[in-house]
PDB file of N, CA and C in Angstrom:
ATOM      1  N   UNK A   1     151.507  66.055 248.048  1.00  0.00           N
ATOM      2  CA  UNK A   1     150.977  64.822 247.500  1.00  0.00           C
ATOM      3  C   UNK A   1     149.684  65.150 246.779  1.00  0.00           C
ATOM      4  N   UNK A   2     149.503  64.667 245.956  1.00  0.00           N
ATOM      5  CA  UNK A   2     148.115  64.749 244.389  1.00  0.00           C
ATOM      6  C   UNK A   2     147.631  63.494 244.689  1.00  0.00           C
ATOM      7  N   UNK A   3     146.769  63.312 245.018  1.00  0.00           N
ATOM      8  CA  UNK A   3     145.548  62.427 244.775  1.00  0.00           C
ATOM      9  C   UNK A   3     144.818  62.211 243.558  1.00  0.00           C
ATOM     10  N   UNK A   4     145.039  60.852 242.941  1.00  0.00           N
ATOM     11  CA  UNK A   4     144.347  60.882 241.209  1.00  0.00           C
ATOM     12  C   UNK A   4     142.865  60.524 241.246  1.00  0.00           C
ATOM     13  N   UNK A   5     142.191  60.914 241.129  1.00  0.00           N
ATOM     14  CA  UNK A   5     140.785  60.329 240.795  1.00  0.00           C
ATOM     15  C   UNK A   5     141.035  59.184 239.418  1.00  0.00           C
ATOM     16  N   UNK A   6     139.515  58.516 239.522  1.00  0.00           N
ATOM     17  CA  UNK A   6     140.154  57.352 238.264  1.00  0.00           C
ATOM     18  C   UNK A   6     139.953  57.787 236.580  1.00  0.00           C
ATOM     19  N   UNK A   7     139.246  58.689 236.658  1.00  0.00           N
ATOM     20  CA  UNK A   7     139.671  59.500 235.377  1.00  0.00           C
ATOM     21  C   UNK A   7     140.897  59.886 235.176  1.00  0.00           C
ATOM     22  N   UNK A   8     141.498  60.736 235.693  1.00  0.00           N
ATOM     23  CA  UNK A   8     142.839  61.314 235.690  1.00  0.00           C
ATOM     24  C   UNK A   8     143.711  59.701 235.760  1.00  0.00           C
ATOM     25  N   UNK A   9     143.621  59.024 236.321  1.00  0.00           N
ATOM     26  CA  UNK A   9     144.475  57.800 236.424  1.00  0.00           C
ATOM     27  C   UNK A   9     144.526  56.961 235.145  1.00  0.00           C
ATOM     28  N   UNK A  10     143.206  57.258 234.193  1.00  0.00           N
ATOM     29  CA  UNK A  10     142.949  56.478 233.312  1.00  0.00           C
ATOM     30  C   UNK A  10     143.382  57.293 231.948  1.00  0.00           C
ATOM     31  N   UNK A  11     143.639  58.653 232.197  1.00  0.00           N
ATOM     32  CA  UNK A  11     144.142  59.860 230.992  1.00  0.00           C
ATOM     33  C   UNK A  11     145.692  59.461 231.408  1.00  0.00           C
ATOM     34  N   UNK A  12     146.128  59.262 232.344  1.00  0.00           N
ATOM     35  CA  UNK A  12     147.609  59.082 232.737  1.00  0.00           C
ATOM     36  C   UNK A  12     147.993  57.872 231.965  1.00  0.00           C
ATOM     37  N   UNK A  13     147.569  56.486 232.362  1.00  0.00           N
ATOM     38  CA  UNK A  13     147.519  55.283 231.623  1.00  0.00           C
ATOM     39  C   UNK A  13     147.485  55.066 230.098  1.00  0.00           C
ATOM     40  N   UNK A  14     146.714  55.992 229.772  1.00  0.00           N
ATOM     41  CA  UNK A  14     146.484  56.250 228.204  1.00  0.00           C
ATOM     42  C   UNK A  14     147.709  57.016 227.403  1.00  0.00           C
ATOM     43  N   UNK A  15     148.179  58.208 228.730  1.00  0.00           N
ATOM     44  CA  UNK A  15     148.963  59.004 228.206  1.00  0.00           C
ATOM     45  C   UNK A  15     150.490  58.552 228.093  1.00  0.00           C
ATOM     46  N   UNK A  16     150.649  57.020 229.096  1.00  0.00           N
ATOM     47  CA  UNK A  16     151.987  56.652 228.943  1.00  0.00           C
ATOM     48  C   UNK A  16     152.134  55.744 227.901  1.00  0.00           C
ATOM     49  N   UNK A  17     150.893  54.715 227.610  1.00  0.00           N
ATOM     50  CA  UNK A  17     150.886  54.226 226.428  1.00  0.00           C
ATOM     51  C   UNK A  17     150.858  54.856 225.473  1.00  0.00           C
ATOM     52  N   UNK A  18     150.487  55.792 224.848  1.00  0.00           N
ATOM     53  CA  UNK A  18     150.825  56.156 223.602  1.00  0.00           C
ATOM     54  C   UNK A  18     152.302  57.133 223.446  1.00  0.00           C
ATOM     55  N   UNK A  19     152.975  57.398 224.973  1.00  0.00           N
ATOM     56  CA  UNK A  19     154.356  57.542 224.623  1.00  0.00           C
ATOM     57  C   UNK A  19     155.246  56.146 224.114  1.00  0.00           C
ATOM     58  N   UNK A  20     154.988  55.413 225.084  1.00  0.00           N
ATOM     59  CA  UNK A  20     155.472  53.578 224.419  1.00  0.00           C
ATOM     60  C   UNK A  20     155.361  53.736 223.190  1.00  0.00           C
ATOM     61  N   UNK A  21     154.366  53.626 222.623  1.00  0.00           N
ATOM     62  CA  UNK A  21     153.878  53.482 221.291  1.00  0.00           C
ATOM     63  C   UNK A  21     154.871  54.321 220.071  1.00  0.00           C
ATOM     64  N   UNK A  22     154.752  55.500 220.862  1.00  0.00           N
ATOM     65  CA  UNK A  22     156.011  56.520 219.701  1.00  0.00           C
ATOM     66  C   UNK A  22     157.371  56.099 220.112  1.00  0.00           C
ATOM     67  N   UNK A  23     157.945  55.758 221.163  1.00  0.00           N
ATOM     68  CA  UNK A  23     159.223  55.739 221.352  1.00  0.00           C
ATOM     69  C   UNK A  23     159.545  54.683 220.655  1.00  0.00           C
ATOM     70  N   UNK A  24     158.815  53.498 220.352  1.00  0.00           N
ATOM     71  CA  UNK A  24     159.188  52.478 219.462  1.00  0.00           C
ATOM     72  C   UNK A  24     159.445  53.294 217.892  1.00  0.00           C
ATOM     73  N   UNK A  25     158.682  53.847 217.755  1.00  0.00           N
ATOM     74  CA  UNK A  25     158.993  54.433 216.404  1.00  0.00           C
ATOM     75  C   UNK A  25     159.851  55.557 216.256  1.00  0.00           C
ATOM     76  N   UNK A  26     160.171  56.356 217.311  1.00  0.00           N
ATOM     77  CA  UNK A  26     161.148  57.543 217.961  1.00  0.00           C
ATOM     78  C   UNK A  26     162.319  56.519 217.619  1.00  0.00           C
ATOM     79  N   UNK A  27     162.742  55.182 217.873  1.00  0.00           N
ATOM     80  CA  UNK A  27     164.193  54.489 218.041  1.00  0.00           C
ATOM     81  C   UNK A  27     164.993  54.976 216.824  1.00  0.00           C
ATOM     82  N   UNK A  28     164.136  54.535 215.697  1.00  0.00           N
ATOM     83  CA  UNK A  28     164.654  54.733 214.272  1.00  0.00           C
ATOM     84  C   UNK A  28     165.602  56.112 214.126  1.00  0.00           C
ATOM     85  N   UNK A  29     165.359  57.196 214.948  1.00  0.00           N
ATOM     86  CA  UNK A  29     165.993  57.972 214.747  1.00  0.00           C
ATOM     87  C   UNK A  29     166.878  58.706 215.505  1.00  0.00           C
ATOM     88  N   UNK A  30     168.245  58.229 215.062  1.00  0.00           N
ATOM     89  CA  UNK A  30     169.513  58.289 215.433  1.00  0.00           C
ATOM     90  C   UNK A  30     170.833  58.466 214.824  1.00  0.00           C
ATOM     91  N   UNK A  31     171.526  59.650 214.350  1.00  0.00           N
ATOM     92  CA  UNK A  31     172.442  59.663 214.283  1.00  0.00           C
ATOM     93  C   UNK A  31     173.562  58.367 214.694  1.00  0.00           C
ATOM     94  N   UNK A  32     173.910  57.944 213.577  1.00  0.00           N
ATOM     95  CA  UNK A  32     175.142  56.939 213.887  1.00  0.00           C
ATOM     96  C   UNK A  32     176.330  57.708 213.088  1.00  0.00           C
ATOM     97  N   UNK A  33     177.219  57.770 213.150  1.00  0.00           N
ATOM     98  CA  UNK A  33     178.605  58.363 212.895  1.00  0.00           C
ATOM     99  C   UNK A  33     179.526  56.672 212.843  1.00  0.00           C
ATOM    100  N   UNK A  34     180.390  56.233 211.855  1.00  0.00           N
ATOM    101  CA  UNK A  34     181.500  55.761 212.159  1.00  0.00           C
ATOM    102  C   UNK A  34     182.745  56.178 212.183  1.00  0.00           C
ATOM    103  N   UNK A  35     183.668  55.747 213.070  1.00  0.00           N
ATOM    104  CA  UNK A  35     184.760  56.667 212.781  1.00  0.00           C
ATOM    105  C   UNK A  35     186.267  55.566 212.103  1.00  0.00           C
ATOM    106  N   UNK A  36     186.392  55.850 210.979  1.00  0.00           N
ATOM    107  CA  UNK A  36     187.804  55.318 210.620  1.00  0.00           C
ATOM    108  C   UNK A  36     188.970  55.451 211.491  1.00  0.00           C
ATOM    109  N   UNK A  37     188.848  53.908 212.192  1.00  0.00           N
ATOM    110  CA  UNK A  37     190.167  53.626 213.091  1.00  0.00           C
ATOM    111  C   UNK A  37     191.622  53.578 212.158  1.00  0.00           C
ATOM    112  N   UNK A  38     191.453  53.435 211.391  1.00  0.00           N
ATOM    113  CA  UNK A  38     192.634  52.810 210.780  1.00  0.00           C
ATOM    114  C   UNK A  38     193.429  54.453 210.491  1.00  0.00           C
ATOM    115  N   UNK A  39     193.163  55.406 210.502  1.00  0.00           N
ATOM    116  CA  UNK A  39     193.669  56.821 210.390  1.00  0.00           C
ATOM    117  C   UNK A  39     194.492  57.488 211.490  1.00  0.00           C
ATOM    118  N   UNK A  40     194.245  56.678 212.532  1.00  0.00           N
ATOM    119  CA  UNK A  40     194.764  56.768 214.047  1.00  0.00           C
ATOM    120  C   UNK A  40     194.195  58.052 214.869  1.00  0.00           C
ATOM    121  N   UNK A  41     193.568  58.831 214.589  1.00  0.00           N
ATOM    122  CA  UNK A  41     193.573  60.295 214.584  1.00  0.00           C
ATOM    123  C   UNK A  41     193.144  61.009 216.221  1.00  0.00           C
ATOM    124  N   UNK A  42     194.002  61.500 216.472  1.00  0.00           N
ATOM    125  CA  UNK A  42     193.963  62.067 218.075  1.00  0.00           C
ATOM    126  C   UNK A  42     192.603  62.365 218.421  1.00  0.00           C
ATOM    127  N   UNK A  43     192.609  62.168 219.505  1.00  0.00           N
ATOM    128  CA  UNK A  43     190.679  62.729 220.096  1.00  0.00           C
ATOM    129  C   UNK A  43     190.067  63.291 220.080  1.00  0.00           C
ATOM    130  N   UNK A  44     191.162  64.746 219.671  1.00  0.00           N
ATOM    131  CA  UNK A  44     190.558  66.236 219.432  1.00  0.00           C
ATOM    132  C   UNK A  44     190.499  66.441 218.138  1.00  0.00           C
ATOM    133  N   UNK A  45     191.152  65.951 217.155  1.00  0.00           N
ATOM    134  CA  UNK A  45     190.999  65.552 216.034  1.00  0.00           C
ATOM    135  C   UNK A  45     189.452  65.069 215.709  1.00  0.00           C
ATOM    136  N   UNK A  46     189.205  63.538 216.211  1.00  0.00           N
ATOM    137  CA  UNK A  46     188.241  63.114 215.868  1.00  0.00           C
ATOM    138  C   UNK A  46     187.102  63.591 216.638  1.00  0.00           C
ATOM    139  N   UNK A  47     187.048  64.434 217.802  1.00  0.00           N
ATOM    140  CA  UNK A  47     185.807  65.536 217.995  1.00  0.00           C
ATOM    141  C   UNK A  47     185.649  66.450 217.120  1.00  0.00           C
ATOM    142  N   UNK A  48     186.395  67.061 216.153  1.00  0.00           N
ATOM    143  CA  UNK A  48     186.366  67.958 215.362  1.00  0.00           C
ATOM    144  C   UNK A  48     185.902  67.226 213.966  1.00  0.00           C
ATOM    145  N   UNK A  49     185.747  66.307 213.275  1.00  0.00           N
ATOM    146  CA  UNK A  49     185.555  65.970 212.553  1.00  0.00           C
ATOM    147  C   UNK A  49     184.239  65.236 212.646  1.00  0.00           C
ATOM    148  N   UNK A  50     183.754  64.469 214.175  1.00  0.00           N
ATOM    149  CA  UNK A  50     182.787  64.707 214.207  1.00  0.00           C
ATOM    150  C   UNK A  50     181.428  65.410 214.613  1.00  0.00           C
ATOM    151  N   UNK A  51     181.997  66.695 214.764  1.00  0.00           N
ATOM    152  CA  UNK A  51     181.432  67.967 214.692  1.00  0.00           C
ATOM    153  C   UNK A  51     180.908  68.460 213.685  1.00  0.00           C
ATOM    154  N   UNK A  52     181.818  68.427 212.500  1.00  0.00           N
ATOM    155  CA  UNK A  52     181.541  68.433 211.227  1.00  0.00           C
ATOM    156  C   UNK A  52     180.732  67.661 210.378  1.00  0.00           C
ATOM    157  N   UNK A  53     181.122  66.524 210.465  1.00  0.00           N
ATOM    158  CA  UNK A  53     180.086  65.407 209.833  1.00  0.00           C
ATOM    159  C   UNK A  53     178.932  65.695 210.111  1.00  0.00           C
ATOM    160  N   UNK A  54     178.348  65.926 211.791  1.00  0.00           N
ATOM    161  CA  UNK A  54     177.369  66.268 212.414  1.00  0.00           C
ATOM    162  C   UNK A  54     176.849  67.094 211.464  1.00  0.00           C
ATOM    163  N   UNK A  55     177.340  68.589 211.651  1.00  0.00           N
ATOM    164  CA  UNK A  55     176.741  69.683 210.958  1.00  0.00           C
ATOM    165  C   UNK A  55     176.802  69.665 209.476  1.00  0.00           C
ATOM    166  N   UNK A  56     177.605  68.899 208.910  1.00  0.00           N
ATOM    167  CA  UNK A  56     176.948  68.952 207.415  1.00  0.00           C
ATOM    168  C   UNK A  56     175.591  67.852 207.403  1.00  0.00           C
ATOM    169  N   UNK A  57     175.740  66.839 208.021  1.00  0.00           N
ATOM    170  CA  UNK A  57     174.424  65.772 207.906  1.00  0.00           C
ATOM    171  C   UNK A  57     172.986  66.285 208.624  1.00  0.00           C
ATOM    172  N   UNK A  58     173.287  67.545 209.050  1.00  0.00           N
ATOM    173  CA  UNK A  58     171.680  68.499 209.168  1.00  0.00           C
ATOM    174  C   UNK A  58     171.606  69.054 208.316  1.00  0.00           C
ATOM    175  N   UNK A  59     172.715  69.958 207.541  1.00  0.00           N
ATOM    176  CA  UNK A  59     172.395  70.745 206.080  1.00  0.00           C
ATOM    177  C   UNK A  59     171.891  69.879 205.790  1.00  0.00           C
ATOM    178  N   UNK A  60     172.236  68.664 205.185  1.00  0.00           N
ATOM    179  CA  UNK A  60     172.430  67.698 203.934  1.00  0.00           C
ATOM    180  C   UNK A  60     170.652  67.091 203.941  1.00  0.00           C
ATOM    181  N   UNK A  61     170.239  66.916 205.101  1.00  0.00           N
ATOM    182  CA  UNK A  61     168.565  66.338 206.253  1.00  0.00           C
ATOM    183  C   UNK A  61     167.997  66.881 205.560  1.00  0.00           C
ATOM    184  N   UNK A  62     167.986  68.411 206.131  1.00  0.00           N
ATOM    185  CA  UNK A  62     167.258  69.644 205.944  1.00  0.00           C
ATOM    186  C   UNK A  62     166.671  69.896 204.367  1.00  0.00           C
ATOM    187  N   UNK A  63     167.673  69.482 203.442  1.00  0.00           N
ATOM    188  CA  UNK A  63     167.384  69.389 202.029  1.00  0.00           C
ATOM    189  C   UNK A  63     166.220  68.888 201.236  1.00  0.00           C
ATOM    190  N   UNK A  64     166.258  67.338 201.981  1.00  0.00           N
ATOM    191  CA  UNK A  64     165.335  66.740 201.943  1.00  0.00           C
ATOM    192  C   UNK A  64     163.816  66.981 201.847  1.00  0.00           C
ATOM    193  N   UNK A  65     162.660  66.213 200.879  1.00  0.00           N
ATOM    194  CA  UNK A  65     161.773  66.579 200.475  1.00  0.00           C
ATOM    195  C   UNK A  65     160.938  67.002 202.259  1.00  0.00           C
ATOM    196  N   UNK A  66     161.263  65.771 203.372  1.00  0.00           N
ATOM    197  CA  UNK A  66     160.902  65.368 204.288  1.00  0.00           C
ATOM    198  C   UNK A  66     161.461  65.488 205.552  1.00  0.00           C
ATOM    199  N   UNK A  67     163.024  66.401 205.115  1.00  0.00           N
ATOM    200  CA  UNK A  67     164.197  66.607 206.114  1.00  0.00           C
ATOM    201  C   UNK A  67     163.658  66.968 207.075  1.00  0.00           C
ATOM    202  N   UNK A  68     162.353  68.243 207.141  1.00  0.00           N
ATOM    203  CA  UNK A  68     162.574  68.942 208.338  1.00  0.00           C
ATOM    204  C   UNK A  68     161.719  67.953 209.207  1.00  0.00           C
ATOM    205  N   UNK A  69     160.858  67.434 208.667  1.00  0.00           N
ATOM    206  CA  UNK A  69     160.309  66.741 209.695  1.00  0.00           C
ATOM    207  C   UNK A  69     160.969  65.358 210.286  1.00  0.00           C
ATOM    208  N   UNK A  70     161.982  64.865 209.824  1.00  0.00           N
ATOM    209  CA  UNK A  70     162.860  63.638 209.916  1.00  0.00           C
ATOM    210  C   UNK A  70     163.816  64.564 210.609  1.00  0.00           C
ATOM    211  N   UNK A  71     164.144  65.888 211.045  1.00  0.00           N
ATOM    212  CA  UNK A  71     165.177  66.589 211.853  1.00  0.00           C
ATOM    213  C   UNK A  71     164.200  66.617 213.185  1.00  0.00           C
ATOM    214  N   UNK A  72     162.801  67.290 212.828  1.00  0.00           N
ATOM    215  CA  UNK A  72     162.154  67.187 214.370  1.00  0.00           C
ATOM    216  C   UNK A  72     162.232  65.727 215.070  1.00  0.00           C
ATOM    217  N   UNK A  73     161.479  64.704 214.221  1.00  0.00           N
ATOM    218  CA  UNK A  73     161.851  63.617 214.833  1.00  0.00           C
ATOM    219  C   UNK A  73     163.163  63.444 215.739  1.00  0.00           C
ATOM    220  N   UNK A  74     164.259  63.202 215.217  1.00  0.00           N
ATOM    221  CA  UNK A  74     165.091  63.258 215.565  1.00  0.00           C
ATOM    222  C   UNK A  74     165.235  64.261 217.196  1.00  0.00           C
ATOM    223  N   UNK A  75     165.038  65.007 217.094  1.00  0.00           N
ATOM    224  CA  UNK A  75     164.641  65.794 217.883  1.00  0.00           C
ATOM    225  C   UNK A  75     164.326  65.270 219.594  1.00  0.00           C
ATOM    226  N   UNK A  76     163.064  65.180 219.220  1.00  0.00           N
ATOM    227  CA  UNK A  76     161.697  64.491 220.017  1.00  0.00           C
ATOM    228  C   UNK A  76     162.296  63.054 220.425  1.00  0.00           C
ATOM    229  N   UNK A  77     163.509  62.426 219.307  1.00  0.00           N
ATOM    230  CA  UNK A  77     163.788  61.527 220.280  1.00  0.00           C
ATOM    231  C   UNK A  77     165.391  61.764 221.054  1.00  0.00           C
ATOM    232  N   UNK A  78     165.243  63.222 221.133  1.00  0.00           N
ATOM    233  CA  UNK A  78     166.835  63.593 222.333  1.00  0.00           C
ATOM    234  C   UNK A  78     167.933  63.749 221.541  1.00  0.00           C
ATOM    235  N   UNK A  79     167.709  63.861 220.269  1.00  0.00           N
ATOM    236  CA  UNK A  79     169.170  63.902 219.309  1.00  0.00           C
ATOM    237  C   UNK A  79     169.951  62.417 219.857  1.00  0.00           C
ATOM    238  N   UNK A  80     169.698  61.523 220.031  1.00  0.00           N
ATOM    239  CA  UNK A  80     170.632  60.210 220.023  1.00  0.00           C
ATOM    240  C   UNK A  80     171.825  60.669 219.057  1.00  0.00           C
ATOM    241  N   UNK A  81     173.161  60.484 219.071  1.00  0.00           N
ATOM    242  CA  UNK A  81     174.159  60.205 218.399  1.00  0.00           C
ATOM    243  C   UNK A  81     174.625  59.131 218.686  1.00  0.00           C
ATOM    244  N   UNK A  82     175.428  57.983 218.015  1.00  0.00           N
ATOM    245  CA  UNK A  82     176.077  56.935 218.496  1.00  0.00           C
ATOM    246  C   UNK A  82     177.271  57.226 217.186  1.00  0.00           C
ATOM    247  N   UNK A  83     178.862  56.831 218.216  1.00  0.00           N
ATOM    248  CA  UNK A  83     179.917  57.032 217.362  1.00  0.00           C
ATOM    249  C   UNK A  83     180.408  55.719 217.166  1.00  0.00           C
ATOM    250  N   UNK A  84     180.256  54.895 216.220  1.00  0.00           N
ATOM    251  CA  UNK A  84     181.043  53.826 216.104  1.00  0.00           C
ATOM    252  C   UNK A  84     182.505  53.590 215.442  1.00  0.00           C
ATOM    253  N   UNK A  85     183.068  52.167 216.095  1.00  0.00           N
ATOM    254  CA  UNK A  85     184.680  52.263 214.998  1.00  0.00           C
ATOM    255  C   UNK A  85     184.365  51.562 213.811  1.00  0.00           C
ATOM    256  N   UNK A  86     185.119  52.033 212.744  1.00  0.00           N
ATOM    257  CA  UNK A  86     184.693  50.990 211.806  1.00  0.00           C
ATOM    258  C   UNK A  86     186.257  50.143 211.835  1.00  0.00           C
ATOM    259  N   UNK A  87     186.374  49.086 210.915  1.00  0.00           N
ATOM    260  CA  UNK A  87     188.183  48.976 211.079  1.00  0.00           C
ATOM    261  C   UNK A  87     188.943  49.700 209.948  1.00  0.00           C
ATOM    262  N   UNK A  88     188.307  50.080 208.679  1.00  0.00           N
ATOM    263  CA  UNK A  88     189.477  50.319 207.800  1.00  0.00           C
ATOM    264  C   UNK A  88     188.311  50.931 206.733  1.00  0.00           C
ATOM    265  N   UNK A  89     188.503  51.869 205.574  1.00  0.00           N
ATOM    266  CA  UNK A  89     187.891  52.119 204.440  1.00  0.00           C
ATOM    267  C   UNK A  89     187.600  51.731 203.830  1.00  0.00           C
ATOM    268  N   UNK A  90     187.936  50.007 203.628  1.00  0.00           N
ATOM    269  CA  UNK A  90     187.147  48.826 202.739  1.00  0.00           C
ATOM    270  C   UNK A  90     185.670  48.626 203.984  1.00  0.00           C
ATOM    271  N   UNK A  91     185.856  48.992 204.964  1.00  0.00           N
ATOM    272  CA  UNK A  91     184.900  48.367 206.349  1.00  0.00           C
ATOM    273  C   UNK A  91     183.630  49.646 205.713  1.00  0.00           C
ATOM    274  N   UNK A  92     184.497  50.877 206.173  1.00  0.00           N
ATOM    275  CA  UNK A  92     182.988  51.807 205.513  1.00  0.00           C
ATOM    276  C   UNK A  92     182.410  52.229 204.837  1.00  0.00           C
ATOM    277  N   UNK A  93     183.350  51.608 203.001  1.00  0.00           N
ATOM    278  CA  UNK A  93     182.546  51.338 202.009  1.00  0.00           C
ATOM    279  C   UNK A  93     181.245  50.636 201.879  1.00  0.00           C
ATOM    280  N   UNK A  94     182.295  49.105 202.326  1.00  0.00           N
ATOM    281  CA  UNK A  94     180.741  48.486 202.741  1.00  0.00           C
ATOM    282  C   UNK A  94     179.732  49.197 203.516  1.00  0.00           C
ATOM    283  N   UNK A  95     179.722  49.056 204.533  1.00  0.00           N
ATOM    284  CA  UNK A  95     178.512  50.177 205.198  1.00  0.00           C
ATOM    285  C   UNK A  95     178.147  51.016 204.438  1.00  0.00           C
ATOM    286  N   UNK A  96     178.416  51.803 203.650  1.00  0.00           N
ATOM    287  CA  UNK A  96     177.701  52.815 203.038  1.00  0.00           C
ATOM    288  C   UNK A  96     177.278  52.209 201.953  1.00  0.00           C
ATOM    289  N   UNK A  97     177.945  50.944 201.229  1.00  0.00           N
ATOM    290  CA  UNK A  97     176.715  50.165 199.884  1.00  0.00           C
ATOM    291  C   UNK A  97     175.249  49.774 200.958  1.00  0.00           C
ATOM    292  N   UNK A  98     176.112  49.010 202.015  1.00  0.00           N
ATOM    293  CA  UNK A  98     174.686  48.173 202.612  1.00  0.00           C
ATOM    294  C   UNK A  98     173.705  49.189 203.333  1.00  0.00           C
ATOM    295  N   UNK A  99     173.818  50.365 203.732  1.00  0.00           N
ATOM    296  CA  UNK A  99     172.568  51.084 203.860  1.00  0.00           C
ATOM    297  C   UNK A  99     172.295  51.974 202.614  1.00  0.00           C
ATOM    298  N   UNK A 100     172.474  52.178 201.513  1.00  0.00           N
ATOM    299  CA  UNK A 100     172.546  52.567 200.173  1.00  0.00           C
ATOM    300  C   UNK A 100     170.781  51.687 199.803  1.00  0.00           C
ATOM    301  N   UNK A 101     170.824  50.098 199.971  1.00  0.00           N
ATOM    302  CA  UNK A 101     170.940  49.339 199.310  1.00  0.00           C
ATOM    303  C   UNK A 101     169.104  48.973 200.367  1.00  0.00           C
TER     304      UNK A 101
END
């Protein structure tokens, strides 16, 4: 058992608020993937493809004027991925005008 003095209690306090503070801004960065349901495509299939997507969308980051530091981010906040369904290729057109846009 550690005993805090109120300095140390008050560097602790300080030190969890300004993690709060970044993790709000850490959220923003997350891999989202959708996956075209309408293709039907077996599981091992669609792990493999999004494997790929994955690894070209770090080349593709990395390019960027700002990539590497928008890859650390990413990073720092645990690599989040989220795989969503979309329903059909008219579904993830849209999606890709409306974050385009």
């Amino acid at each position: 058992v550690h005993m805090l003095d109120d300095d140390e209690m008050e560097y602790h306090a300080w030190e969890m608020e300004m993690m709060m503070d970044m993790s709000a801004e850490y959220e923003l960065y997350k891999l989202v993937l959708v996956v075209n349901k309408s293709h039907q495509l077996r599981p091992g299939q669609m792990t493999e493809l999004v494997g790929m997507a994955t690894g070209h969308m770090l080349a593709k980051v990395a390019m960027f004027e700002f990539g590497d530091e928008q890859l650390d981010m990413w990073e720092a906040c645990g690599q989040q991925v989220m795989v969503l369904k979309g329903g059909n290729t008219r579904h993830l057109m849209d999606l890709r005008l409306a974050a385009e846009c």
